[in-house]
Each structure stands twice: as structure tokens, then as C-alpha cells.
C-alpha atoms as a PDB file:
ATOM      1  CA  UNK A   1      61.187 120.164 122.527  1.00  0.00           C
ATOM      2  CA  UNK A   2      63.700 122.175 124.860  1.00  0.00           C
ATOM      3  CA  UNK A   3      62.187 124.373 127.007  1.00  0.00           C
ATOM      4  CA  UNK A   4      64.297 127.089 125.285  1.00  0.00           C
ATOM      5  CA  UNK A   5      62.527 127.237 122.218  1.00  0.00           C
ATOM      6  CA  UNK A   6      58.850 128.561 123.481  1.00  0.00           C
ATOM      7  CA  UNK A   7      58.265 130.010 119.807  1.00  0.00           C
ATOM      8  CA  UNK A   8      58.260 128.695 116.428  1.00  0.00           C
ATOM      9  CA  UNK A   9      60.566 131.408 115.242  1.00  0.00           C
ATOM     10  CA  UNK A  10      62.758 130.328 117.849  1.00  0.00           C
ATOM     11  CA  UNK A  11      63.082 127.189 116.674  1.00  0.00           C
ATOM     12  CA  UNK A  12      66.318 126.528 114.779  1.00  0.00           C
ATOM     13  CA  UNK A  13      65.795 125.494 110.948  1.00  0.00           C
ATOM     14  CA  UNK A  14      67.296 121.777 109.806  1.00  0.00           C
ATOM     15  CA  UNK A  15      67.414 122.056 106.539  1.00  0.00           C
ATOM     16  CA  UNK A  16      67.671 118.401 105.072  1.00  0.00           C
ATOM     17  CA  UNK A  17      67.388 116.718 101.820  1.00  0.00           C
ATOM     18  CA  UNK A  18      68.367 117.472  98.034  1.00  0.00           C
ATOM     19  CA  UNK A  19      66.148 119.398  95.927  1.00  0.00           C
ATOM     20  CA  UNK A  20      66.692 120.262  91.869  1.00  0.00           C
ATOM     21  CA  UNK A  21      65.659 123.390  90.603  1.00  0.00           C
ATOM     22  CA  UNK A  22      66.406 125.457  87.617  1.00  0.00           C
ATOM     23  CA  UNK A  23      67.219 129.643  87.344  1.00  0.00           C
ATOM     24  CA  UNK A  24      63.980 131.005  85.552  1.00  0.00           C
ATOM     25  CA  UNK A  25      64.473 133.723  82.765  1.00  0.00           C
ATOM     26  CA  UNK A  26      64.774 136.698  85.302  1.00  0.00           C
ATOM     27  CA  UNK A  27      67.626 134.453  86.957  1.00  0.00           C
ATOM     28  CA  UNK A  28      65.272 133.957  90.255  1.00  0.00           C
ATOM     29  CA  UNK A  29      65.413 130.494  92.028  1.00  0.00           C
ATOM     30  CA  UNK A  30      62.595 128.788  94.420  1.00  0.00           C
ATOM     31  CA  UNK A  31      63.483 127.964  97.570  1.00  0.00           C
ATOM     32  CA  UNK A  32      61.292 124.780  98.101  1.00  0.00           C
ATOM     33  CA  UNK A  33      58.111 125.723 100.502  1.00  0.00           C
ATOM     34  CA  UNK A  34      59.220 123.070 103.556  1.00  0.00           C
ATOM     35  CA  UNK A  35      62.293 125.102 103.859  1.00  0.00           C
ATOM     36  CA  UNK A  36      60.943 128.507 103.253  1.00  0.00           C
ATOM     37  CA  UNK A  37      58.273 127.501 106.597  1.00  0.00           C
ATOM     38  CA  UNK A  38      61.195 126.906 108.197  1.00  0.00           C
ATOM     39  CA  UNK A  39      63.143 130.446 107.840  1.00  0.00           C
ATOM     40  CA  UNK A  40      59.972 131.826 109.094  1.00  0.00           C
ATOM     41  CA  UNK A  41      59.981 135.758 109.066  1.00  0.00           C
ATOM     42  CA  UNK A  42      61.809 137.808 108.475  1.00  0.00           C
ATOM     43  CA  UNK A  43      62.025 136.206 104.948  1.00  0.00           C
ATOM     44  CA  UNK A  44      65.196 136.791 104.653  1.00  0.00           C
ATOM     45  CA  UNK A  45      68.371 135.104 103.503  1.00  0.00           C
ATOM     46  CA  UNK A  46      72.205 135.626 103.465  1.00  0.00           C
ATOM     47  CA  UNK A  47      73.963 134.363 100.072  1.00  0.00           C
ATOM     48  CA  UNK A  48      77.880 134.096 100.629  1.00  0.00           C
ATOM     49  CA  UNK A  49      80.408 132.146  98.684  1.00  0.00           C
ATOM     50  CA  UNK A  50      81.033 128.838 100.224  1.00  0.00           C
ATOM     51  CA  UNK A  51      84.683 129.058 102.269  1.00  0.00           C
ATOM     52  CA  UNK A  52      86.439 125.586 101.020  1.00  0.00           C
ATOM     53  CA  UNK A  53      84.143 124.874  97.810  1.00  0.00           C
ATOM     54  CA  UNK A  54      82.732 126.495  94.914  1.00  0.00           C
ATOM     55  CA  UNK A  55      78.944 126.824  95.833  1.00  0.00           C
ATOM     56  CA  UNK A  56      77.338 129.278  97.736  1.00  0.00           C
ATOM     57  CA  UNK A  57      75.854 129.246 101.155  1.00  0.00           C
ATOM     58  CA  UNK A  58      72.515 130.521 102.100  1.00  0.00           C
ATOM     59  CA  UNK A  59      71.460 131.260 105.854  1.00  0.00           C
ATOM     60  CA  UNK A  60      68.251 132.272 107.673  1.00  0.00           C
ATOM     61  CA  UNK A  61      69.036 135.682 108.944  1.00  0.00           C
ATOM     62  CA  UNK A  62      68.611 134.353 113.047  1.00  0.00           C
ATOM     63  CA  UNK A  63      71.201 131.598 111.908  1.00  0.00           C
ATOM     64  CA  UNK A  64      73.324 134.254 110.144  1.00  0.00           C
ATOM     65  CA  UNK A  65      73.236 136.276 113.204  1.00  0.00           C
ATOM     66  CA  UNK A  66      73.919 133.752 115.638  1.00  0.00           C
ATOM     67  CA  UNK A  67      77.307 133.077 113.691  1.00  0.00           C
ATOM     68  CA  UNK A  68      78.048 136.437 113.459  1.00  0.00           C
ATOM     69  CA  UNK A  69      78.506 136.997 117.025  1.00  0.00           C
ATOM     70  CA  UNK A  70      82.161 135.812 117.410  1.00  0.00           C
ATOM     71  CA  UNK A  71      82.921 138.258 114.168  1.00  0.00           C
ATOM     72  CA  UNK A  72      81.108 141.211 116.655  1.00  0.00           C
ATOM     73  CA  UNK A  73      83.751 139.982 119.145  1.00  0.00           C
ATOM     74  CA  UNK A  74      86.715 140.000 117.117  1.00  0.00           C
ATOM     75  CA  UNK A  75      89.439 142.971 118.706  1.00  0.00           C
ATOM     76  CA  UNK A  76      89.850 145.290 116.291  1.00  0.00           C
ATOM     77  CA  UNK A  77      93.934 144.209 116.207  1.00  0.00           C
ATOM     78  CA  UNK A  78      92.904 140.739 115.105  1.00  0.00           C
ATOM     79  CA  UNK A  79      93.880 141.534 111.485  1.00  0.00           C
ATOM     80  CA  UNK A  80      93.158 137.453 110.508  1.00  0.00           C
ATOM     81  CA  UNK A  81      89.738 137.757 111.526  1.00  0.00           C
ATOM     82  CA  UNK A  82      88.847 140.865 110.121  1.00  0.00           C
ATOM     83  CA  UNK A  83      89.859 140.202 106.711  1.00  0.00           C
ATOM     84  CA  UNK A  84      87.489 137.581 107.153  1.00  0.00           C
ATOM     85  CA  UNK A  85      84.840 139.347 108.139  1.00  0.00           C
ATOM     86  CA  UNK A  86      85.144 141.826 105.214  1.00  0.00           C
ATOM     87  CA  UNK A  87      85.953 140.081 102.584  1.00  0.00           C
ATOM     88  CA  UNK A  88      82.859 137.373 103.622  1.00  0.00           C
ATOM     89  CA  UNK A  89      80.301 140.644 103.885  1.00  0.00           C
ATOM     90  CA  UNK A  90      81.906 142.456 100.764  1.00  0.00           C
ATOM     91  CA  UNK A  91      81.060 139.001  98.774  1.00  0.00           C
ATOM     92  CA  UNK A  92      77.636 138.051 100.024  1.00  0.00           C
ATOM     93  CA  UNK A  93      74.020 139.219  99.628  1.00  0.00           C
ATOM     94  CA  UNK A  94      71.044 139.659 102.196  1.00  0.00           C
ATOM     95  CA  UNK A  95      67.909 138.425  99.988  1.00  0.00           C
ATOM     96  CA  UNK A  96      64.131 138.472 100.211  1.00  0.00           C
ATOM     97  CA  UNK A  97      62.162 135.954  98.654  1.00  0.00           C
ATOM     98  CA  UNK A  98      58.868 137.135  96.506  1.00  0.00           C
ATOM     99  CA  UNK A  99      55.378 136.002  97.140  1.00  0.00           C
ATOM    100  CA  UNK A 100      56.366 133.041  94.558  1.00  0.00           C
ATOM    101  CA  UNK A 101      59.117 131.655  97.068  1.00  0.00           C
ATOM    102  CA  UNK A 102      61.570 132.844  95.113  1.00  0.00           C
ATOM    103  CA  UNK A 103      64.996 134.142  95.119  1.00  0.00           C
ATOM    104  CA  UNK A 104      67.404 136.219  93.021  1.00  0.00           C
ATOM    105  CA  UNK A 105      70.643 135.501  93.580  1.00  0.00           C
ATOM    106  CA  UNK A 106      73.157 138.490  92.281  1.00  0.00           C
ATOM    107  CA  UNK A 107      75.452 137.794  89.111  1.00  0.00           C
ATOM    108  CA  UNK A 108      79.241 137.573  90.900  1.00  0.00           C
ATOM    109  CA  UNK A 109      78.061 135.026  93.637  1.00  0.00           C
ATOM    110  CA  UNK A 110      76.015 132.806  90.455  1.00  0.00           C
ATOM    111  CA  UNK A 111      79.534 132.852  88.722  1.00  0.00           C
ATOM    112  CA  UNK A 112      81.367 132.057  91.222  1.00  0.00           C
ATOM    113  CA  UNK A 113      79.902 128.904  92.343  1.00  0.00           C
ATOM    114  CA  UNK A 114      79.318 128.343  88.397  1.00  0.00           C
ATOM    115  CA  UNK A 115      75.447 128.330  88.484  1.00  0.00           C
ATOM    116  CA  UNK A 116      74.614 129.070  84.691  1.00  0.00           C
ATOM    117  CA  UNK A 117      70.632 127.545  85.066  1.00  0.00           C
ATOM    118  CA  UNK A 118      70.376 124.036  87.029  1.00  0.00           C
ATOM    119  CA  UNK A 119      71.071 123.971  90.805  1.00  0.00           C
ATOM    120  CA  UNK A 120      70.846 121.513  93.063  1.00  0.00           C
ATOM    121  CA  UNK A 121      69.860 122.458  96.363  1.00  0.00           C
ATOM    122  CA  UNK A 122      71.377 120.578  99.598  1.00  0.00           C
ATOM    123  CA  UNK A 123      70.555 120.656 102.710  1.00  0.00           C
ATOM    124  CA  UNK A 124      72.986 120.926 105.361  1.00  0.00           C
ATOM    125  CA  UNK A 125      70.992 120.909 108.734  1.00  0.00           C
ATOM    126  CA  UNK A 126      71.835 124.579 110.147  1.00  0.00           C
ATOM    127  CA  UNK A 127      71.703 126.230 106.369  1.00  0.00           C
ATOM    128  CA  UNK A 128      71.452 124.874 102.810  1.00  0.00           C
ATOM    129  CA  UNK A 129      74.071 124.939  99.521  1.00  0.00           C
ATOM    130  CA  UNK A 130      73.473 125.869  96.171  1.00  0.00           C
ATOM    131  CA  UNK A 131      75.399 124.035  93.873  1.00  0.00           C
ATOM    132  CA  UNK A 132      76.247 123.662  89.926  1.00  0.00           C
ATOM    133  CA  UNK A 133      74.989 119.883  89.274  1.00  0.00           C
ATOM    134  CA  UNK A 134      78.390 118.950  87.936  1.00  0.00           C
ATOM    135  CA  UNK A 135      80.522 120.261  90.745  1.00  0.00           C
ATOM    136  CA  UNK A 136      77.423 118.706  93.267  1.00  0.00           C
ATOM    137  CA  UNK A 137      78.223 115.384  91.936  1.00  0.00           C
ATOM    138  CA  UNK A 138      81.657 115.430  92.124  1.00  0.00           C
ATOM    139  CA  UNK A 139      81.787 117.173  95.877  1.00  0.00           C
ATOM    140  CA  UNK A 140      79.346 114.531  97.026  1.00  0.00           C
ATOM    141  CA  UNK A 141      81.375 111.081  95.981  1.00  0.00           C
ATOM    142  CA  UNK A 142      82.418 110.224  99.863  1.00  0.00           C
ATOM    143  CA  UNK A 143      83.226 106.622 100.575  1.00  0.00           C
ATOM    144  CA  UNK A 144      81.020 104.761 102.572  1.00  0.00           C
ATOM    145  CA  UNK A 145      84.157 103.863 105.211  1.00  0.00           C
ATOM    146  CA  UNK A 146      84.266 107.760 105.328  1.00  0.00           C
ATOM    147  CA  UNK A 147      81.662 108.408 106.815  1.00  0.00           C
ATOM    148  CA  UNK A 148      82.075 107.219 110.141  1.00  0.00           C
ATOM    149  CA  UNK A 149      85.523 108.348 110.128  1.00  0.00           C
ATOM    150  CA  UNK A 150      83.958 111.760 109.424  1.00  0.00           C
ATOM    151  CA  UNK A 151      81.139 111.683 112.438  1.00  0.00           C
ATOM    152  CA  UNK A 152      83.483 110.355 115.244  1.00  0.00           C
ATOM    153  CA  UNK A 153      85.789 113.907 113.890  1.00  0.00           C
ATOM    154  CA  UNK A 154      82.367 116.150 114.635  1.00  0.00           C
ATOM    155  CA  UNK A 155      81.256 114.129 117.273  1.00  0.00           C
ATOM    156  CA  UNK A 156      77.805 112.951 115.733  1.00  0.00           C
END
């Protein structure tokens, strides 16, 4: 481990793996417990549409703040970036789970991403998607020639 992580809390999160899970009656999702160790405290999460496709995003709060810092940077006269930054904080919610793990997710952001009661749950390392099975499956078809293609562009 890098010596700049001396806590667990400091630890980034890697969210990884799919998980399917269904809205209960009151609309509430659990997170599954492996991921909700690794958000640690404060047990907190930040819902926002996702940017290019139609699920949401959810971030630990220290991941959500670390990402936030080149919004806090912004000069007030770049108009580009602060549309950004307001119409991504008008849009999004700051969530607590319960003592059940669980998660409500507010009505606008559900509709958006067309969550009606199944989700599938997908890790993606630094945060994790929720996503309407349907539009999951289709997002996810990526040919296997792809994918290297895709790792030399992010330098993986």
C-alpha cells in the first residue's frame, strides 16, 4: 500500500463487479455491503445523472469531493464550466444510506435513467452506475477487439 494512504478512510474505494437488485415498495435500493465497507463514513453518497448515458452515477462523498476541486477552480468568467457545475448540482442528490444499507434515490433522477424497479448495479472502479436492465444490456455489448483499442486510449 502507498505510503499515502495511512488510514482506511483514506483509502480510495474500487468499486468492481455487477450486482442486481430491485427498488423495494418505499422506492429504497441496497447498496451491496462490500461496497458500502468501502465508502466508509461519512455514509454518504452523491446521485447525479450520468453525462453521456442514461443511468445515474453514485460517488462516495471523498471521491465526489476530490472531483469537485477543478469545479472550485473554475474563474467565475468561465461560463462553459459553470453551466456545468450548476446544472450537474441542480440535478443530483447527496444521500444517506439507513441502518439496512439502503438508499432512496429521488423520483426525477429514477426517471431519468428509467429505473421503474430492477437495477443493475456496476461497478466502475472510482464510483458505481445504476442502470435500467434493458438499457445495461444494451450499453454493455462492446466487442472483444474493442477493448484493447479502448485501454491503449486511457492508458491501462
Amino acid at each position: 500500500m502507498d505510503a499515502e494512504y495511512t488510514k482506511a478512510s483514506e483509502v480510495p474505494a474500487v468499486f468492481v463487479n455487477t450486482y442486481e437488485h430491485s427498488l423495494d415498495a418505499k422506492k429504497r435500493l441496497t447498496i451491496p455491503s462490500v461496497w458500502r465497507e468501502m465508502v466508509g463514513v461519512p455514509s454518504q453518497l452523491l446521485v447525479l445523472p450520468g453525462v453521456n448515458d442514461m443511468c445515474l452515477c453514485v460517488y462516495p462523498a471523498r471521491e465526489i469531493t476530490r472531483r469537485m476541486e477543478s469545479l472550485r477552480n473554475l474563474s467565475i468568467a468561465d461560463a462553459k464550466g459553470r453551466k456545468l457545475a450548476r446544472t450537474l448540482a441542480s440535478r443530483s442528490d447527496l444521500v444517506p444510506w439507513d441502518s439496512a444499507g439502503r438508499i432512496r434515490i429521488k423520483d426525477d433522477l429514477l426517471k431519468y435513467a428509467g429505473i421503474t424497479k430492477d437495477v443493475v448495479l456496476v461497478g466502475t472502479f472510482d464510483r458505481f452506475e445504476l442502470w435500467e436492465p434493458k438499457q445495461w444490456k444494451q450499453a454493455s455489448l462492446i466487442e472483444q477487439s474493442d477493448l484493447g483499442e479502448a485501454a491503449q486510449y486511457v492508458g491501462f
